[in-house]
C-alpha atoms as a PDB file:
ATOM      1  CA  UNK A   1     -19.076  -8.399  17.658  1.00  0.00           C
ATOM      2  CA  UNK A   2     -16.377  -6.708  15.358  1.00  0.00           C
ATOM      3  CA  UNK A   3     -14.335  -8.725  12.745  1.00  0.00           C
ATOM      4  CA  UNK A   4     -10.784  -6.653  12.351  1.00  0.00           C
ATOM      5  CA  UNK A   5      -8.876  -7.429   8.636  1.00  0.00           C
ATOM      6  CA  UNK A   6      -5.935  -5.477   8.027  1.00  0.00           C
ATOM      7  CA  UNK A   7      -4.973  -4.639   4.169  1.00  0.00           C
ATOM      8  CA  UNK A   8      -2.533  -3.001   2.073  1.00  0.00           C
ATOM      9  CA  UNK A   9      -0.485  -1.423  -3.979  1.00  0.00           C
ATOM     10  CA  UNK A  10      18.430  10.733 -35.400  1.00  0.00           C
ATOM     11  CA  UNK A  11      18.735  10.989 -39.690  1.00  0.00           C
ATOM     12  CA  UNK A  12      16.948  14.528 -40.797  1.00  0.00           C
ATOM     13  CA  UNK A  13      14.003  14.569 -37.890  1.00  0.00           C
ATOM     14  CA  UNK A  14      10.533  14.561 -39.957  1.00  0.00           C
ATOM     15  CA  UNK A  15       9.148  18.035 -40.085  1.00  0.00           C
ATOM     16  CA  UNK A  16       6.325  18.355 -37.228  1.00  0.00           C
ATOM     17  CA  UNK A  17       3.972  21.495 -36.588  1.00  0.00           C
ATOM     18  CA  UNK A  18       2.512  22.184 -33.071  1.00  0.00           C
ATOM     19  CA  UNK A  19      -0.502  22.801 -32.686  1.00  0.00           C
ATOM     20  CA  UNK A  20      -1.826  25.785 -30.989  1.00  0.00           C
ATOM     21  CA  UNK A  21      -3.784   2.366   2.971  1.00  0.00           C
ATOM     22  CA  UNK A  22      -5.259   0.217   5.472  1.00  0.00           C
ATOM     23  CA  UNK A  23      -9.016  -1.085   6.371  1.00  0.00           C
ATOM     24  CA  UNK A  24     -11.028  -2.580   8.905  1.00  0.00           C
ATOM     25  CA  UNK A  25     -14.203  -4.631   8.013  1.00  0.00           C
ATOM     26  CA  UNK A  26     -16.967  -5.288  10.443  1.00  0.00           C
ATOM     27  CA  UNK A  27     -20.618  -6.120  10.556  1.00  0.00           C
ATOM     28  CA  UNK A  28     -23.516  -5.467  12.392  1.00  0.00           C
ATOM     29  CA  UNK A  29     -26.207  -8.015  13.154  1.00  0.00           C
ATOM     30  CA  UNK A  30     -29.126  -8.110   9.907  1.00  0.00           C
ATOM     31  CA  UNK A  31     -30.704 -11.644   9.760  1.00  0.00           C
ATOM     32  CA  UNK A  32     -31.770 -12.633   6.363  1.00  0.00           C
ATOM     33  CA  UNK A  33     -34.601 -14.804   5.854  1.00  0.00           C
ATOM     34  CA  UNK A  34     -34.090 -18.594   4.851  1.00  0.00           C
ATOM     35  CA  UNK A  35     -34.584 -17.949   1.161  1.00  0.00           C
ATOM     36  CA  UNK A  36     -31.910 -15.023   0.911  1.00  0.00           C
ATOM     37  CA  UNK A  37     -28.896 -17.488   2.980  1.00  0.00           C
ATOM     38  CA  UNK A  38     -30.442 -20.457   0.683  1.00  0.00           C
ATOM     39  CA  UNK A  39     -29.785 -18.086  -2.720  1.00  0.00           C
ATOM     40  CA  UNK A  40     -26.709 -16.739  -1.271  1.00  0.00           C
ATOM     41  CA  UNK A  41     -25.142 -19.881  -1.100  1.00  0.00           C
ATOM     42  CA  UNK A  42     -25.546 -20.739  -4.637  1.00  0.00           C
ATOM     43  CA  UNK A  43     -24.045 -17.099  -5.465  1.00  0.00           C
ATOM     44  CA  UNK A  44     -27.462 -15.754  -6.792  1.00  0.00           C
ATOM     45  CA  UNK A  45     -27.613 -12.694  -4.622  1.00  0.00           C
ATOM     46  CA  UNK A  46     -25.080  -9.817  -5.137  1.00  0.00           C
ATOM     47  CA  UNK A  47     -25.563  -8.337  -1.867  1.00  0.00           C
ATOM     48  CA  UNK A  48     -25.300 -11.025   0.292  1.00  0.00           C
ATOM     49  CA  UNK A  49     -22.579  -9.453   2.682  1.00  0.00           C
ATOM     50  CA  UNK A  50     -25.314  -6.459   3.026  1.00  0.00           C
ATOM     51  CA  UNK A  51     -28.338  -8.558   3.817  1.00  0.00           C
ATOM     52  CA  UNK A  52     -25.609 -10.357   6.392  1.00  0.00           C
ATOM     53  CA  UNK A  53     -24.710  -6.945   7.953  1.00  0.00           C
ATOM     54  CA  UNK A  54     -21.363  -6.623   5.995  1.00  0.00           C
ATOM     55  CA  UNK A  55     -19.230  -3.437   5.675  1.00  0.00           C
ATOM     56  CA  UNK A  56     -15.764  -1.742   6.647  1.00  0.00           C
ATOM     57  CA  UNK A  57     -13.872   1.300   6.884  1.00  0.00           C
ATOM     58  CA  UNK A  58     -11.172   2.312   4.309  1.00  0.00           C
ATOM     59  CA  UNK A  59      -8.756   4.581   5.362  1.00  0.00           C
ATOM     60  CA  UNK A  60      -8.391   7.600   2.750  1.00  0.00           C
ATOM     61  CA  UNK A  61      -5.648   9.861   4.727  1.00  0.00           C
ATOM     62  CA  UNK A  62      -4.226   7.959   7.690  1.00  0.00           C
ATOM     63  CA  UNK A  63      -2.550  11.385   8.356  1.00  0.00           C
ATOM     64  CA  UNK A  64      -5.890  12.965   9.049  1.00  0.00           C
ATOM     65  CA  UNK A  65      -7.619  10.186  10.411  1.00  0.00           C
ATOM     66  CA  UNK A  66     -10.017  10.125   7.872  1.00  0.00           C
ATOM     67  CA  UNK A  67     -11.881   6.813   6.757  1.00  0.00           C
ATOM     68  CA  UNK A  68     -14.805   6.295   4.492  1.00  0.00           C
ATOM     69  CA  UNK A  69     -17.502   3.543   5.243  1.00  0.00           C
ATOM     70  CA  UNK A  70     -17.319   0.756   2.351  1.00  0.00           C
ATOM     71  CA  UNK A  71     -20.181  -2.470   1.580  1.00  0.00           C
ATOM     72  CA  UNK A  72     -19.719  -4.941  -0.327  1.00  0.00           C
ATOM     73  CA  UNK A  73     -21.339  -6.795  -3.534  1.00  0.00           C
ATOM     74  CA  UNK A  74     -19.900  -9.442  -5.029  1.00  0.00           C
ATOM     75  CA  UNK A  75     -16.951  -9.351  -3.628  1.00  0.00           C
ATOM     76  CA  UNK A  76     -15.683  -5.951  -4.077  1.00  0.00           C
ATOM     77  CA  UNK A  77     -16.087  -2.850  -2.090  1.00  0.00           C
ATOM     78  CA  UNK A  78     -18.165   0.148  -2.852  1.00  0.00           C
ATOM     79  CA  UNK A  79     -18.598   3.550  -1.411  1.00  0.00           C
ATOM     80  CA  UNK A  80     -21.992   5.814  -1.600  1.00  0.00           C
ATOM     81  CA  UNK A  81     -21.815   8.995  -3.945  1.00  0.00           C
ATOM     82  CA  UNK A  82     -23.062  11.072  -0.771  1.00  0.00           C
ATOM     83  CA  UNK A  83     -20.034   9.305   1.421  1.00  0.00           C
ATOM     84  CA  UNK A  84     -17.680   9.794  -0.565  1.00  0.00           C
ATOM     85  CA  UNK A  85     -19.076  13.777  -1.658  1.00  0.00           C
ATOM     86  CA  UNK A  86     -18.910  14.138   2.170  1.00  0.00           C
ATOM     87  CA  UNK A  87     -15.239  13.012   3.072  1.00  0.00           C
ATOM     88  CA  UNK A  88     -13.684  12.994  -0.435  1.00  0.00           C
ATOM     89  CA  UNK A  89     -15.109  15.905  -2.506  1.00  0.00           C
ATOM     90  CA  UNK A  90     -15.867  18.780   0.246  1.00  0.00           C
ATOM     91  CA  UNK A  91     -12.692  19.131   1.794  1.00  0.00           C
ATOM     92  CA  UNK A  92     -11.186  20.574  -2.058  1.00  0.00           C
ATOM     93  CA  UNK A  93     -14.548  22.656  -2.896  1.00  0.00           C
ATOM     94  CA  UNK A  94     -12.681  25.585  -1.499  1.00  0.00           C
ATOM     95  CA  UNK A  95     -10.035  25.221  -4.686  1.00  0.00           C
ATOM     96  CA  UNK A  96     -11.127  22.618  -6.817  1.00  0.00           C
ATOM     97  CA  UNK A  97     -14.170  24.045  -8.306  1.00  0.00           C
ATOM     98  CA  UNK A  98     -16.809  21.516  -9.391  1.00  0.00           C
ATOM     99  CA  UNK A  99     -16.435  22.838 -13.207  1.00  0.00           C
ATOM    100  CA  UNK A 100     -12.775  20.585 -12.866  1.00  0.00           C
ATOM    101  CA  UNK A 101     -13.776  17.692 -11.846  1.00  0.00           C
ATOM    102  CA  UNK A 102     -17.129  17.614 -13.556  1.00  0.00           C
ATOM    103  CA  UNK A 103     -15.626  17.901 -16.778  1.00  0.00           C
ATOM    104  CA  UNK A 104     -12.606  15.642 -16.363  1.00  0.00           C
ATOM    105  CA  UNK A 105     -13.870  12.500 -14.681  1.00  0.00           C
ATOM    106  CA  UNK A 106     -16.482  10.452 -15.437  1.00  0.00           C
ATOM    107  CA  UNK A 107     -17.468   7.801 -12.929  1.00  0.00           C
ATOM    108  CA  UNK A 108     -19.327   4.789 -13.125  1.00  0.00           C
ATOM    109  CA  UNK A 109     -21.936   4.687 -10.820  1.00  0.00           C
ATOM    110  CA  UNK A 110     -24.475   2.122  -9.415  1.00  0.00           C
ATOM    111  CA  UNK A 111     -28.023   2.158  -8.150  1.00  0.00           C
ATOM    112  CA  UNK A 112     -28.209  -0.055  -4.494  1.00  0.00           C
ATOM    113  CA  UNK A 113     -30.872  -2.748  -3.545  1.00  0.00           C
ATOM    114  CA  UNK A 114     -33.202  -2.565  -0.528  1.00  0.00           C
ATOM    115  CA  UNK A 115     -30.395  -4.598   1.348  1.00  0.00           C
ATOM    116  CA  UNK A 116     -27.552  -2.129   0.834  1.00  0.00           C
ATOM    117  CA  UNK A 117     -29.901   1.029   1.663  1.00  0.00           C
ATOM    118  CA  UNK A 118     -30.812  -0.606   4.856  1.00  0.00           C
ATOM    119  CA  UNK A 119     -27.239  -1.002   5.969  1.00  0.00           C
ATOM    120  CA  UNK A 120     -26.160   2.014   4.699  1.00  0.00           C
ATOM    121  CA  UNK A 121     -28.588   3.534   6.745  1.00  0.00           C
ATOM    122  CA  UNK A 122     -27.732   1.745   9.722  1.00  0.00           C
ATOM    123  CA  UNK A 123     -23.585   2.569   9.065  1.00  0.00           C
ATOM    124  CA  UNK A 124     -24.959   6.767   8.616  1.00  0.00           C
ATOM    125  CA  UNK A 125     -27.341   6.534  11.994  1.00  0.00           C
ATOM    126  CA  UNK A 126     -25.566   3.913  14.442  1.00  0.00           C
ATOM    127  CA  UNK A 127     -21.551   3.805  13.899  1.00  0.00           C
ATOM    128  CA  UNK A 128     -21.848   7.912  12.244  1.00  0.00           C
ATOM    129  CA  UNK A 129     -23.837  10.046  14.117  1.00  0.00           C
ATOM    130  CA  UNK A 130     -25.790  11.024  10.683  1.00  0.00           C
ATOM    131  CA  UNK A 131     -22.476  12.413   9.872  1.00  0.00           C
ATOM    132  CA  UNK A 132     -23.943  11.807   6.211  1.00  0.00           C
ATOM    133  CA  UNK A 133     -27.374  13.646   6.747  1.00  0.00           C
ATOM    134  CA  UNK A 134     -30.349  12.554   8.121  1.00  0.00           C
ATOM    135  CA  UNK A 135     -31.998  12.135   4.860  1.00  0.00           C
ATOM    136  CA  UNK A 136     -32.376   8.385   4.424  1.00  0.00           C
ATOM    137  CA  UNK A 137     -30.459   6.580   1.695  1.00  0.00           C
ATOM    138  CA  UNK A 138     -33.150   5.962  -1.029  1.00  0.00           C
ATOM    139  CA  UNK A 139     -33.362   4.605  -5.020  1.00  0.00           C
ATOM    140  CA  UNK A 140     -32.051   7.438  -5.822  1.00  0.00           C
ATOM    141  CA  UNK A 141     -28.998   7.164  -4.133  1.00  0.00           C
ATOM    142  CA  UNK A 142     -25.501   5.708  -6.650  1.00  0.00           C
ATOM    143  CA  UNK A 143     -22.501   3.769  -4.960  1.00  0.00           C
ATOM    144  CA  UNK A 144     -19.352   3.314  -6.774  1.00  0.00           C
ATOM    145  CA  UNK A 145     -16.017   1.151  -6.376  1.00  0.00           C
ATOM    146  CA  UNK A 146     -13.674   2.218  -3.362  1.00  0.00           C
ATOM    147  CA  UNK A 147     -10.952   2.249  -5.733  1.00  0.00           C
ATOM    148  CA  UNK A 148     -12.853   4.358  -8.078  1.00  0.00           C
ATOM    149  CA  UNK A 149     -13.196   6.665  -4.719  1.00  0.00           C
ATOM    150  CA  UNK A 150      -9.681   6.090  -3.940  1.00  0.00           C
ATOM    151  CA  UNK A 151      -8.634   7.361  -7.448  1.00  0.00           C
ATOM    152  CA  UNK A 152     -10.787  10.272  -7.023  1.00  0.00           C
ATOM    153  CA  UNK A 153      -9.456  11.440  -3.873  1.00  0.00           C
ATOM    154  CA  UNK A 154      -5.585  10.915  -5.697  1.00  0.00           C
ATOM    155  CA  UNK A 155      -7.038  13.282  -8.391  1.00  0.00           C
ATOM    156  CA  UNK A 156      -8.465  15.630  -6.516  1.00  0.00           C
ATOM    157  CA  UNK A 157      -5.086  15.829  -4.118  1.00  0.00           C
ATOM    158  CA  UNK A 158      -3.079  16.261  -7.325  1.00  0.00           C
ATOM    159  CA  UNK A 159      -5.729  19.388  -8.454  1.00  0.00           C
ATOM    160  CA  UNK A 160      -5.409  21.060  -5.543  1.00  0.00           C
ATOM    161  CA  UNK A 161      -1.828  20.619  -5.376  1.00  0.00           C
ATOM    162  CA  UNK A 162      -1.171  21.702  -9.020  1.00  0.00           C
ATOM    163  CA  UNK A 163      -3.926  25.169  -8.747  1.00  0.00           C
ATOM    164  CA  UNK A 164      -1.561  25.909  -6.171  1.00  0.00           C
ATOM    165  CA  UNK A 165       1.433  25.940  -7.974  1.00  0.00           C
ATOM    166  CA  UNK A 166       2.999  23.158  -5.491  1.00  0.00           C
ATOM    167  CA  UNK A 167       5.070  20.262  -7.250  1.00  0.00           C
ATOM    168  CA  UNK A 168       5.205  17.065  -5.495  1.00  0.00           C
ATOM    169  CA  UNK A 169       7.145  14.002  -6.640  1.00  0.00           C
ATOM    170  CA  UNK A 170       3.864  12.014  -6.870  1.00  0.00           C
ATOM    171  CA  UNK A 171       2.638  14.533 -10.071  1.00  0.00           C
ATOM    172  CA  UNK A 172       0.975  13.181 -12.313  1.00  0.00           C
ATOM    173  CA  UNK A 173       0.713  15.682 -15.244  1.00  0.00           C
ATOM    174  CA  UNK A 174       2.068  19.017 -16.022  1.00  0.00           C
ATOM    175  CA  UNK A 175       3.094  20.794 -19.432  1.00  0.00           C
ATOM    176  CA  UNK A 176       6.118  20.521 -21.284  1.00  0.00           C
ATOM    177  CA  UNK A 177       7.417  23.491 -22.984  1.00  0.00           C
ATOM    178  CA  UNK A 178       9.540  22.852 -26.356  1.00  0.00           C
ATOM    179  CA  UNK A 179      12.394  25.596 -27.264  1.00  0.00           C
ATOM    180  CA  UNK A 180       9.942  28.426 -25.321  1.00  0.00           C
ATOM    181  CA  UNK A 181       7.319  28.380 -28.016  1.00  0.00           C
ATOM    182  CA  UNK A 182       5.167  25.450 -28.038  1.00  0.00           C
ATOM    183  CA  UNK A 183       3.629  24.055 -24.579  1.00  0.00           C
ATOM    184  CA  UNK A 184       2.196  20.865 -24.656  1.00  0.00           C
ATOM    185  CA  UNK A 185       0.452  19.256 -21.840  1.00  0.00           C
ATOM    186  CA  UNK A 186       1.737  15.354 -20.706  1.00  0.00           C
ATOM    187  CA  UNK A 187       0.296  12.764 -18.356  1.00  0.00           C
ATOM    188  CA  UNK A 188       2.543  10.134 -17.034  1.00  0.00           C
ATOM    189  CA  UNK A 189       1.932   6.649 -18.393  1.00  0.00           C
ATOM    190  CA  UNK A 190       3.608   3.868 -17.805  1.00  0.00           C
ATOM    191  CA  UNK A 191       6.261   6.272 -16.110  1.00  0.00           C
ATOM    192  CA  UNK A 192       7.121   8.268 -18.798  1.00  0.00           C
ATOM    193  CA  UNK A 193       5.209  11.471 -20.220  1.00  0.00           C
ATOM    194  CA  UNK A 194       2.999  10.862 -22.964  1.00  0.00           C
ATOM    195  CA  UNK A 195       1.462  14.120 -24.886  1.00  0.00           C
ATOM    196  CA  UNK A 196      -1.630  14.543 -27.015  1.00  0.00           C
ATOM    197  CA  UNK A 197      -1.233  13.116 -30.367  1.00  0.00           C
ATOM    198  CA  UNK A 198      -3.343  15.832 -32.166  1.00  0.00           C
ATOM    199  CA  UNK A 199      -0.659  18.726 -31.315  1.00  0.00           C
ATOM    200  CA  UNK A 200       1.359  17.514 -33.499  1.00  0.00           C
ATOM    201  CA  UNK A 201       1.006  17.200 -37.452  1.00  0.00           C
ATOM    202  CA  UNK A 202       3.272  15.472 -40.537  1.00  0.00           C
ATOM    203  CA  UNK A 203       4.789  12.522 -38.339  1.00  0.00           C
ATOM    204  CA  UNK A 204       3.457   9.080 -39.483  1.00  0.00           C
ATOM    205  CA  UNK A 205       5.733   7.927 -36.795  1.00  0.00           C
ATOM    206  CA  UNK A 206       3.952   9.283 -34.195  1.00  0.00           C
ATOM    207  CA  UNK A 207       0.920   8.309 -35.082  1.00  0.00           C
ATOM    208  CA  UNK A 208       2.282   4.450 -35.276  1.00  0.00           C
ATOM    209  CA  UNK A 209       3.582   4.410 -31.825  1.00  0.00           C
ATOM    210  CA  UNK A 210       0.325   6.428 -30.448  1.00  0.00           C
ATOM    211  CA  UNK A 211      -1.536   4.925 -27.615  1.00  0.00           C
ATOM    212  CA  UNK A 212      -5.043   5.418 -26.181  1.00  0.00           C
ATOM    213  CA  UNK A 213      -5.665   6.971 -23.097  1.00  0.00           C
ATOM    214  CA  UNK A 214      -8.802   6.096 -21.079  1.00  0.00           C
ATOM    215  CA  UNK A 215      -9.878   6.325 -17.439  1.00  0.00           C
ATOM    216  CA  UNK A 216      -7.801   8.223 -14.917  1.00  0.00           C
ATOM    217  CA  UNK A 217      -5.021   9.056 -17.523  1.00  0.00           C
ATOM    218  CA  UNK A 218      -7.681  10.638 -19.401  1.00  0.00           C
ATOM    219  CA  UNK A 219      -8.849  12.679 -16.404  1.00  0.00           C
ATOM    220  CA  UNK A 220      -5.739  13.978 -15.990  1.00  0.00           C
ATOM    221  CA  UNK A 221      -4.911  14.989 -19.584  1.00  0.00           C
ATOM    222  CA  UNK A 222      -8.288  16.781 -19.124  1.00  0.00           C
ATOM    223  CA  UNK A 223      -7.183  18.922 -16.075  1.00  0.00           C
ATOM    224  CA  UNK A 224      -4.390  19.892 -18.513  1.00  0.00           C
ATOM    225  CA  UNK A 225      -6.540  20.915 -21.143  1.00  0.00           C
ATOM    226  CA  UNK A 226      -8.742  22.961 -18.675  1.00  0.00           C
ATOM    227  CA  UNK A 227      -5.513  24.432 -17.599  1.00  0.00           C
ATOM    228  CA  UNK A 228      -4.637  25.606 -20.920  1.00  0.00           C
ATOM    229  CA  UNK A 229      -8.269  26.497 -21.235  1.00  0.00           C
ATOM    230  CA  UNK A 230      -8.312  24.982 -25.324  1.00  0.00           C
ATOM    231  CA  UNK A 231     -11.962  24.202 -26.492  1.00  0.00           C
ATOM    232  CA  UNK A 232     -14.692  22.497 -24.622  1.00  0.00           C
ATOM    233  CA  UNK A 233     -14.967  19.826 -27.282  1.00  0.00           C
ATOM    234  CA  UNK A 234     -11.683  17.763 -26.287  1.00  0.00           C
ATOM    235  CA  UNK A 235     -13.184  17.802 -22.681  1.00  0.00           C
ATOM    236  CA  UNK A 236     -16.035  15.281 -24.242  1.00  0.00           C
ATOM    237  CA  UNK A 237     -13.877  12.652 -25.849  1.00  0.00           C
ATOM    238  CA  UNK A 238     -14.031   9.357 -24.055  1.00  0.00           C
ATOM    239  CA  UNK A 239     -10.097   9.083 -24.999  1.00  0.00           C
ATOM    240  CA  UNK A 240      -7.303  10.768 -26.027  1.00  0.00           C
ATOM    241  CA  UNK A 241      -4.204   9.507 -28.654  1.00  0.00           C
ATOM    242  CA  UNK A 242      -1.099  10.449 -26.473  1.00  0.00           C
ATOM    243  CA  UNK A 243       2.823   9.636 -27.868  1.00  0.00           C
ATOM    244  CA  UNK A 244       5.467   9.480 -25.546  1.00  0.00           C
ATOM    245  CA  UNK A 245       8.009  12.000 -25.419  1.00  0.00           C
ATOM    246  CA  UNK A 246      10.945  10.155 -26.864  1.00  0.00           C
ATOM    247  CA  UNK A 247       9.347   9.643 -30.047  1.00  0.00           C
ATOM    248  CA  UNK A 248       8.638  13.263 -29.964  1.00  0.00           C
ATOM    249  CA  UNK A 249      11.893  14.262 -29.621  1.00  0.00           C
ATOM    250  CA  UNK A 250      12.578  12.198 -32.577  1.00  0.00           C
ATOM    251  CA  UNK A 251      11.110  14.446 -34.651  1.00  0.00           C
ATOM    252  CA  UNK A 252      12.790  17.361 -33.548  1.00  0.00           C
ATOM    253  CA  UNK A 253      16.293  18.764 -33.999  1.00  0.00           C
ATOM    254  CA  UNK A 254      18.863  17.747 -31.675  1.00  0.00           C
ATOM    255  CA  UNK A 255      19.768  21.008 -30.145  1.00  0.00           C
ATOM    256  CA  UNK A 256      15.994  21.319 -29.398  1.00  0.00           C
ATOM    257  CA  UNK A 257      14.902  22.089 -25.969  1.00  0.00           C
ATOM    258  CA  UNK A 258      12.273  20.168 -23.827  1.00  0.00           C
ATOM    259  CA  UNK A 259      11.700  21.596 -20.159  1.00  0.00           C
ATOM    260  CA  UNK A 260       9.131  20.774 -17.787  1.00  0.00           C
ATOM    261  CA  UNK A 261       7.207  23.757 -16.679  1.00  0.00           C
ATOM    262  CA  UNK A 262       3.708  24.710 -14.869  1.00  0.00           C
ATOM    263  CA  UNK A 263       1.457  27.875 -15.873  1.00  0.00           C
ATOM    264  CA  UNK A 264       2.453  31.016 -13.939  1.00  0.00           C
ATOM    265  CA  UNK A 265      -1.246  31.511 -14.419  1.00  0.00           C
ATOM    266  CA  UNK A 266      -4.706  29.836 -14.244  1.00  0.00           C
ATOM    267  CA  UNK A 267      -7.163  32.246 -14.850  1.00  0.00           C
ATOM    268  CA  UNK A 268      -9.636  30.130 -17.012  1.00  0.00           C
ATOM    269  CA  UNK A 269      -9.730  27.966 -13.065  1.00  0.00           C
ATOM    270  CA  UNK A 270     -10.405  31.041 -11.094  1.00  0.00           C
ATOM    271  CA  UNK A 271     -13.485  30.305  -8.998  1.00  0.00           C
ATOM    272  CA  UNK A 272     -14.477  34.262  -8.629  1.00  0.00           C
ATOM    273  CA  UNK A 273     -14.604  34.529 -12.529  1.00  0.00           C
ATOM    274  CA  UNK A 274     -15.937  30.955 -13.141  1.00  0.00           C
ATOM    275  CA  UNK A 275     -19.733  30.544 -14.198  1.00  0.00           C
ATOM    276  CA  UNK A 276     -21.056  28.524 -11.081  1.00  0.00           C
ATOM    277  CA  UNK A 277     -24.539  28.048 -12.821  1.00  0.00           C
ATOM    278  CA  UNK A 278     -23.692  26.697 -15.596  1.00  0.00           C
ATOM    279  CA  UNK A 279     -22.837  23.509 -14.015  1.00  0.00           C
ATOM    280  CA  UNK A 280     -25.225  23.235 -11.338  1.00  0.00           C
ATOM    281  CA  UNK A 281     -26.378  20.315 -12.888  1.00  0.00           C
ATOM    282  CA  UNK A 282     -23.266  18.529 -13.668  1.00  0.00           C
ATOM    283  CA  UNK A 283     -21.969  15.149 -12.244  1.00  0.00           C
ATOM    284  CA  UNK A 284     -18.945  13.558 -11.924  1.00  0.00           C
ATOM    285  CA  UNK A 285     -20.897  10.174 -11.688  1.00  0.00           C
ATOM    286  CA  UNK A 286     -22.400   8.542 -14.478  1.00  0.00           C
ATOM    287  CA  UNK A 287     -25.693   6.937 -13.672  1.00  0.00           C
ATOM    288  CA  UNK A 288     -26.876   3.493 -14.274  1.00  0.00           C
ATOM    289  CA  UNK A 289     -29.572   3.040 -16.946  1.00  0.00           C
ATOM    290  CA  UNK A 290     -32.074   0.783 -14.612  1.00  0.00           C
ATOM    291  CA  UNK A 291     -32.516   0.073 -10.788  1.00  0.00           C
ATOM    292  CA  UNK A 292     -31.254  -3.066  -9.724  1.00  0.00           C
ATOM    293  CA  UNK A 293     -33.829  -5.573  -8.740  1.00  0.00           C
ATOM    294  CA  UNK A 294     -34.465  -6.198  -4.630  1.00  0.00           C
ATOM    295  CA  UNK A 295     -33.183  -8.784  -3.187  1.00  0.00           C
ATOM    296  CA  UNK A 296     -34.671  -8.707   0.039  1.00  0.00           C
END
């Protein structure tokens, strides 16, 4: 039988230099043994819901029609790297090389117990026709957090969108271009535009009002750099000193001029000039230092 949930989220200005949804959950039937439901019960077994049969279906793009299997361990949902390469990833290989999002994101990852690879199996041969290949899911296979997935496939949307050249109200980062000299690249952030600290030099106040940008911010800030093609070694950082626009335009002369624009072009992203080989052995998943221990 199929259990159906439904779910829905002025003074003289300081002298500055520029530098250049919905889901359904449902299980199948699994029968643990006695000692698995005994340790479940006292919460000592992280993938109880998988040894039980557990998992759902997330929709990514309603529009399409397309969902993504999810299990789930300790109480939140996850997604397999080779699901969500499958329905997330290869419908923007076309545009969105893998030098992009290889360099930009960096997701956690997660190795899966004997439970999980069983019913991930069992979800990629029974309810998927071995949509995912017929390869079974091993030791070697990573899961990550739907709404690490989810956040990808937003990314990814916004890529594709922006190597276009299409603007969409749901941006998330573009370049900001002050009296047609300088360009600086922005993310938004707590909706307003925040630009990299280090373009800018000689304003204390800046650098008092800076804040940190990690995770998804960061990814995007990233896409910007690689857009403006500036050196590989801000593409490592694990975060980024960003200052929002207002205080930047604090530091610059009234009469100056601030307008949002996109690059007419993006030849550093050009997949017929880009170096495929040399990162063939990239990831956009960071792996886990250890297996996790079996639990069944």
């Amino acid at each position: 039988m199929a259990e159906l949930n439904q779910k829905e989220q002025e003074d003289k200005p300081e002298e500055v230099q520029i530098r250049v949804i919905s889901s359904n959950t449902y299980h199948i039937s699994m029968s643990p043994n006695n000692k698995e439901e005994k340790n479940a019960d006292d919460g000592e077994i992280s993938d109880y819901e998988s040894i039980k049969g557990h998992f759902g279906w997330y929709a990514i793009d309603e529009k399409t029609n397309s969902y993504i299997p999810y299990i789930i361990r300790n109480n939140e949902k996850y997604c397999a790297v080779r699901m969500v390469e499958k329905n997330i990833v290869s419908p923007y290989t076309g545009t969105v090389h893998q030098d992009v999002y290889c360099s930009c994101i960096n997701v956690q990852g997660y190795y899966t117990t004997e439970a999980e690879r069983r019913l991930l199996n069992e979800i990629n041969s029974f309810h998927c026709d071995f949509e995912y290949g017929k390869l079974l899911f091993s030791q070697q296979d990573c899961i990550i957090l739907l709404e690490d997935a989810l956040e990808f496939y937003k990314f990814l949307s916004v890529c594709y969108l922006r190597l276009l050249k299409v603007k969409t109200p749901s941006d998330k980062c573009g370049f900001i271009v002050i009296d047609d000299k300088s360009v600086v690249p922005y993310v938004l952030y707590n909706d307003e535009k925040y630009l990299p600290l280090f373009y800018f030099e000689g304003a204390e106040h800046l650098q008092m009002n800076a804040k940190t940008l990690r995770g998804w911010h960061l990814a995007y800030m990233k896409f910007c750099f690689k857009i403006q093609g500036i050196r590989d070694e801000f593409l490592k950082q694990d975060s980024c000193a960003a200052v929002s626009i207002n205080d930047v335009k604090e530091c610059f002369p009234p009469n100056t001029v601030f307008k949002d624009i996109w690059p007419s072009t993006i030849s550093t992203l050009n997949k017929k000039t880009t170096n495929h080989n040399r990162y063939a052995t990239r990831t956009w998943v960071t792996l886990p230092s250890a297996q996790v221990s079996s639990t069944s």
